[in-house]
N, C-alpha and C. Protein backbone atom coordinates (compact mmCIF):
# COMPACT_ATOMS: atom_id res chain seq x y z
N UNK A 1 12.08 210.44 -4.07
CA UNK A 1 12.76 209.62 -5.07
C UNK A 1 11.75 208.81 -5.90
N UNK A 2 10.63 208.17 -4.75
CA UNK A 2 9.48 207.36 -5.64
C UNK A 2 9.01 207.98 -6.68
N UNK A 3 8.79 209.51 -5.99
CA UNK A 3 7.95 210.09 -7.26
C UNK A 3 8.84 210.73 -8.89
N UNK A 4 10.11 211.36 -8.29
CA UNK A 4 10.66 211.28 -9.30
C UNK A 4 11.10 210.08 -10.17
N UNK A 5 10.82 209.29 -9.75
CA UNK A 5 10.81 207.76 -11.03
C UNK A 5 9.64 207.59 -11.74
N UNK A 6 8.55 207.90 -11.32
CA UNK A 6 6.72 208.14 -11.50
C UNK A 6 6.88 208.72 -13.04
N UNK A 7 7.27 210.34 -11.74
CA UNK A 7 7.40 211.16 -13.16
C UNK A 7 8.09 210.96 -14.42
N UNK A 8 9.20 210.56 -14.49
CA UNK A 8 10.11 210.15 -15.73
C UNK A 8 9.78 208.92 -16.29
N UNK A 9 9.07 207.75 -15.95
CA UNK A 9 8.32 206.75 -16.38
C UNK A 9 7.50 207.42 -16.94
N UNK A 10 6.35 208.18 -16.64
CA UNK A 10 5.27 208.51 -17.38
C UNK A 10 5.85 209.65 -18.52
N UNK A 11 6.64 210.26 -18.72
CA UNK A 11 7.26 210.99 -19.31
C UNK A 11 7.43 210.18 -20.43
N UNK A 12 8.36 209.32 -20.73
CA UNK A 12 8.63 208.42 -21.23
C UNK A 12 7.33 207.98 -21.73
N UNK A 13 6.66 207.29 -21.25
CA UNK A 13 5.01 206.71 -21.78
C UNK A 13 4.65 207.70 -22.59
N UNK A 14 4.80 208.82 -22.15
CA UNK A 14 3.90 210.04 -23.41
C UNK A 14 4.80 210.68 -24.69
N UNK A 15 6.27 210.39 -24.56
CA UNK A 15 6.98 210.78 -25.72
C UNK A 15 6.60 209.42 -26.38
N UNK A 16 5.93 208.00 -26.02
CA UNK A 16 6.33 206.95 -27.55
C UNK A 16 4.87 207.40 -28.13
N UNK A 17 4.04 207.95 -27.79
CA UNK A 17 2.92 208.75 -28.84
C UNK A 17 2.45 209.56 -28.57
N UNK A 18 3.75 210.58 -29.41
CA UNK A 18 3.27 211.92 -29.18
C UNK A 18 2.00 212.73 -29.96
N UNK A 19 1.86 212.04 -30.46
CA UNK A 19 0.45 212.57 -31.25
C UNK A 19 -0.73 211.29 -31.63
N UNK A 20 -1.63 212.20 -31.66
CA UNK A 20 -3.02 210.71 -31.98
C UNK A 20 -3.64 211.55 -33.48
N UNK A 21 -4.04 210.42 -34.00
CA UNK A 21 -5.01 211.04 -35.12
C UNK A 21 -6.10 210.88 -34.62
N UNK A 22 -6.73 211.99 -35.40
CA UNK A 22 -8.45 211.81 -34.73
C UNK A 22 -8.98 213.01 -36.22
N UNK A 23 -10.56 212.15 -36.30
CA UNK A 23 -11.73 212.92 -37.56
C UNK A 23 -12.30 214.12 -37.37
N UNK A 24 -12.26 214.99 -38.11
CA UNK A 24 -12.89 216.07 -37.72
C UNK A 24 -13.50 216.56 -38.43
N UNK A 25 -14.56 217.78 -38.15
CA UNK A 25 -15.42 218.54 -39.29
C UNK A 25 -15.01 219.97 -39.36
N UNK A 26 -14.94 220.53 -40.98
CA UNK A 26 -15.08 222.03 -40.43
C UNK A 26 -15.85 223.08 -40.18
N UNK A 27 -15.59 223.76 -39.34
CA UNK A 27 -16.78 224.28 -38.74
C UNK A 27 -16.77 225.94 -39.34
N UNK A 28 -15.56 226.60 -39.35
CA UNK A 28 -15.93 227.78 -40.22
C UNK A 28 -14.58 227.58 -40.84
N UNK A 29 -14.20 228.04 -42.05
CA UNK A 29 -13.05 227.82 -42.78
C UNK A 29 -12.32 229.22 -42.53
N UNK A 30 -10.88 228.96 -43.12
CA UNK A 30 -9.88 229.12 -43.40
C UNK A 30 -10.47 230.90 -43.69
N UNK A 31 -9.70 232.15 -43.35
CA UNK A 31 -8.48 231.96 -42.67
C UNK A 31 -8.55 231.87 -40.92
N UNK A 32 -9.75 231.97 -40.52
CA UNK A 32 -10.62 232.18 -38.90
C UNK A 32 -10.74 230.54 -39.05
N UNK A 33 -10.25 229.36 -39.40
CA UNK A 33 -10.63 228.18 -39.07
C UNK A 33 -10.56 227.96 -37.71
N UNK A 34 -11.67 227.17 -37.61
CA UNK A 34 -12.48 226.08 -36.61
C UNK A 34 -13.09 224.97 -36.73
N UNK A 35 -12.70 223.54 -35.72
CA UNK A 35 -12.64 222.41 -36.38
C UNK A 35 -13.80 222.05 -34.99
N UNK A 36 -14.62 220.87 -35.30
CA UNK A 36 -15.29 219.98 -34.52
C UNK A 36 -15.05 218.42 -34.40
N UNK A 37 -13.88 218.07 -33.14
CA UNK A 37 -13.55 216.66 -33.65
C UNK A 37 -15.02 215.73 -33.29
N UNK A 38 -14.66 214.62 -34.27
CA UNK A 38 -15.87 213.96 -33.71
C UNK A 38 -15.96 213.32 -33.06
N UNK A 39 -14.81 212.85 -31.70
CA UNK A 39 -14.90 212.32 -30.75
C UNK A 39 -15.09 213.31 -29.59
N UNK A 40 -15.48 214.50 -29.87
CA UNK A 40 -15.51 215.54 -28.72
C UNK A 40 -16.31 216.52 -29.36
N UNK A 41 -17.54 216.11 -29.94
CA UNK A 41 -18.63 217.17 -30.71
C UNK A 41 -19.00 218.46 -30.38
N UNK A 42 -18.76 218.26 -28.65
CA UNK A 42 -19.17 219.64 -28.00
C UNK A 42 -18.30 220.68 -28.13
N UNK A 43 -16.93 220.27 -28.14
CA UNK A 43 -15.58 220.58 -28.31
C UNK A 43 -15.15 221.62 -29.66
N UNK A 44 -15.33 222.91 -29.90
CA UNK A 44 -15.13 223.59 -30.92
C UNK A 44 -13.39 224.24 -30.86
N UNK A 45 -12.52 223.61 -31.83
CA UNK A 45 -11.25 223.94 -31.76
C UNK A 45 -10.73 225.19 -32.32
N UNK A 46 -10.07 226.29 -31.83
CA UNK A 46 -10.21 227.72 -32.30
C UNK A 46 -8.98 227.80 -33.10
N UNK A 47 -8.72 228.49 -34.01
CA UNK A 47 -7.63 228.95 -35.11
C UNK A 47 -6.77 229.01 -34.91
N UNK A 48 -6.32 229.47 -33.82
CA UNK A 48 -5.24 229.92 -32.82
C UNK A 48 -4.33 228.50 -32.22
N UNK A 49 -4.87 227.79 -32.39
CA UNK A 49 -4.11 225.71 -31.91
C UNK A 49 -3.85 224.89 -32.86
N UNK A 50 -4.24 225.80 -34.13
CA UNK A 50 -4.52 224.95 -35.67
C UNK A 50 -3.43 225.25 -36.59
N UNK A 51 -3.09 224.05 -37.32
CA UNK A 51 -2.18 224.18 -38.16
C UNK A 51 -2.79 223.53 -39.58
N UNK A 52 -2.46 224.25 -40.85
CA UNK A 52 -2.66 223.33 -41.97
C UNK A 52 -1.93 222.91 -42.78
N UNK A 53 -1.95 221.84 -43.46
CA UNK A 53 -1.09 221.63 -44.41
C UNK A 53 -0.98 222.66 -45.45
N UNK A 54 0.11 222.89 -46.16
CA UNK A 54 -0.08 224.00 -47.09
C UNK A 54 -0.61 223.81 -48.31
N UNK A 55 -0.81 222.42 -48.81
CA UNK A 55 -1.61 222.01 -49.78
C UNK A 55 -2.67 222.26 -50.25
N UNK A 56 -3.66 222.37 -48.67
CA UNK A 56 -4.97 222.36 -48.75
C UNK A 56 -5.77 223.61 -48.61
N UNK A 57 -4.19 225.10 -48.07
CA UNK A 57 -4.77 226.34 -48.31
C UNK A 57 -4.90 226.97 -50.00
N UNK A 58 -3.96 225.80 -51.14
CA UNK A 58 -4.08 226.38 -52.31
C UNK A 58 -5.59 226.83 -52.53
N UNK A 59 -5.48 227.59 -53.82
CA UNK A 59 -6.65 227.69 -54.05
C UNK A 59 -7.08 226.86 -54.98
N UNK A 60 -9.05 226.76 -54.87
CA UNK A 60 -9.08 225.88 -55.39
C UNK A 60 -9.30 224.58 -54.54
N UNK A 61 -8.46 224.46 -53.69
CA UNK A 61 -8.40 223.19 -52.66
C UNK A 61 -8.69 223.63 -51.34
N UNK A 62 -9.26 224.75 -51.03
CA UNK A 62 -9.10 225.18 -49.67
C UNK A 62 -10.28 224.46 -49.24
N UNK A 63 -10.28 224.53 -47.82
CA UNK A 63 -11.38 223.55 -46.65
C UNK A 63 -12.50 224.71 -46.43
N UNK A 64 -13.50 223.96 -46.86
CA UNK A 64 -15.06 224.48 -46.60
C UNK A 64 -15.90 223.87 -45.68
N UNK A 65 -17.15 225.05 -45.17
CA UNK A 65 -17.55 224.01 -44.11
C UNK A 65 -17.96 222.83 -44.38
N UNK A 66 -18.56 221.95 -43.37
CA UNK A 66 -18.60 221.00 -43.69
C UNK A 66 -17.56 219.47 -43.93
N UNK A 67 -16.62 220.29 -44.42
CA UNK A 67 -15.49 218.95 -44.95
C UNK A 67 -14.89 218.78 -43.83
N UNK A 68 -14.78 217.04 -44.00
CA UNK A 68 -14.53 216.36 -42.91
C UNK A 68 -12.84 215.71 -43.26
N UNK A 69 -11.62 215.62 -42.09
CA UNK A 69 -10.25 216.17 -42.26
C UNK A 69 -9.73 215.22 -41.42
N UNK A 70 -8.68 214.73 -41.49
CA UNK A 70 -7.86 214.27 -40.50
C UNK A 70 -6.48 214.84 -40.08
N UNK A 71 -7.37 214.55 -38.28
CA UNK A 71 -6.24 216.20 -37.31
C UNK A 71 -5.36 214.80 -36.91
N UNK A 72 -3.96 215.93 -36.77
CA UNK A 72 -2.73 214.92 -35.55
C UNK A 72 -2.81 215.87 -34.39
N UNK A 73 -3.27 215.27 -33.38
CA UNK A 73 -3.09 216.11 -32.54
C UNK A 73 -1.77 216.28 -31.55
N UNK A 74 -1.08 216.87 -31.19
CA UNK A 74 0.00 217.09 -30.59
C UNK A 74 -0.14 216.57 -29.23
N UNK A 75 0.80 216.33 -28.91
CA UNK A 75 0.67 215.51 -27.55
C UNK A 75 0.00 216.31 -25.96
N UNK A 76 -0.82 216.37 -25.32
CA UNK A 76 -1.44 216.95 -24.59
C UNK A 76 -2.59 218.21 -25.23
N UNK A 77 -2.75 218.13 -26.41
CA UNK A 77 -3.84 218.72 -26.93
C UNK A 77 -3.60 220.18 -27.10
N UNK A 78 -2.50 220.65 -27.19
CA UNK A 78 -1.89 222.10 -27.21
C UNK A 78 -2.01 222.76 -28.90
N UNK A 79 -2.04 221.90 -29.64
CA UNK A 79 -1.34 222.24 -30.77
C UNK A 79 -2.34 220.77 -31.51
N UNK A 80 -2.67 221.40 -33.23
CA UNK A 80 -3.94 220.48 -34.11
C UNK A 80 -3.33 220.74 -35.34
N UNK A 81 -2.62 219.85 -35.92
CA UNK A 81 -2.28 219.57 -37.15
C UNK A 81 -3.35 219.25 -38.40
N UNK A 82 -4.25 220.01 -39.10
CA UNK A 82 -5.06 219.56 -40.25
C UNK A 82 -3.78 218.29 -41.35
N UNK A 83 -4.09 217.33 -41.43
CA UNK A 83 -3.34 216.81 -42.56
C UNK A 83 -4.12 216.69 -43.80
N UNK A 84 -4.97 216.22 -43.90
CA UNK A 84 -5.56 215.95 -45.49
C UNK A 84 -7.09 216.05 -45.12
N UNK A 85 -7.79 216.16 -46.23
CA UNK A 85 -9.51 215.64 -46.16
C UNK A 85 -9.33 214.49 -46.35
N UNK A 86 -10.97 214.21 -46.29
CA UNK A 86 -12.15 212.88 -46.93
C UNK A 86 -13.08 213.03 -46.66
C-alpha cells in the first residue's frame, strides 16, 4: 500500500513538468538531424527522438551545423522537441 502511494505521488511530481527546456547545438542537419545539448556535451541526440518545428524546415530557414536551438524535452527524455534558434 506504502509503495503504491510512493508511486502515484511521484507520478504526480512528474506530470506538473512534463517537459524542461534546455540549449543545444547542431550537430549534422536536417533531414539525418543530430543535436548536442549543452548540458550533456558528450550526449549526441539521434533523428529518430527529434522533432522540429515546421517553420524552421522551410527553406531558406533550415538548421545548419553549428546553430544553436532551443529543445523541450519530453518528460523522461524519450522524445526532443527543436522549437526555435539563437
Amino acid at each position: 500500500m506504502i509503495q503504491t502511494i510512493k508511486k502515484i505521488a511521484l507520478e504526480a511530481v512528474q506530470a506538473e513538468s512534463p517537459l524542461r527546456l534546455v540549449e543545444a547545438t547542431v550537430v549534422i542537419p536536417p533531414p539525418d538531424i543530430q543535436i548536442r545539448l549543452k548540458s550533456n556535451p558528450k550526449l549526441i541526440i539521434p533523428s529518430d527522438i527529434i522533432s522540429i518545428a515546421e517553420r524552421l524546415t522551410e527553406p531558406g530557414k533550415e538548421l545548419k551545423i553549428g546553430d544553436r536551438v532551443m529543445v523541450a524535452i519530453i518528460q523522461g527524455g524519450q522524445s526532443f522537441f527543436i522549437l526555435d534558434r539563437f
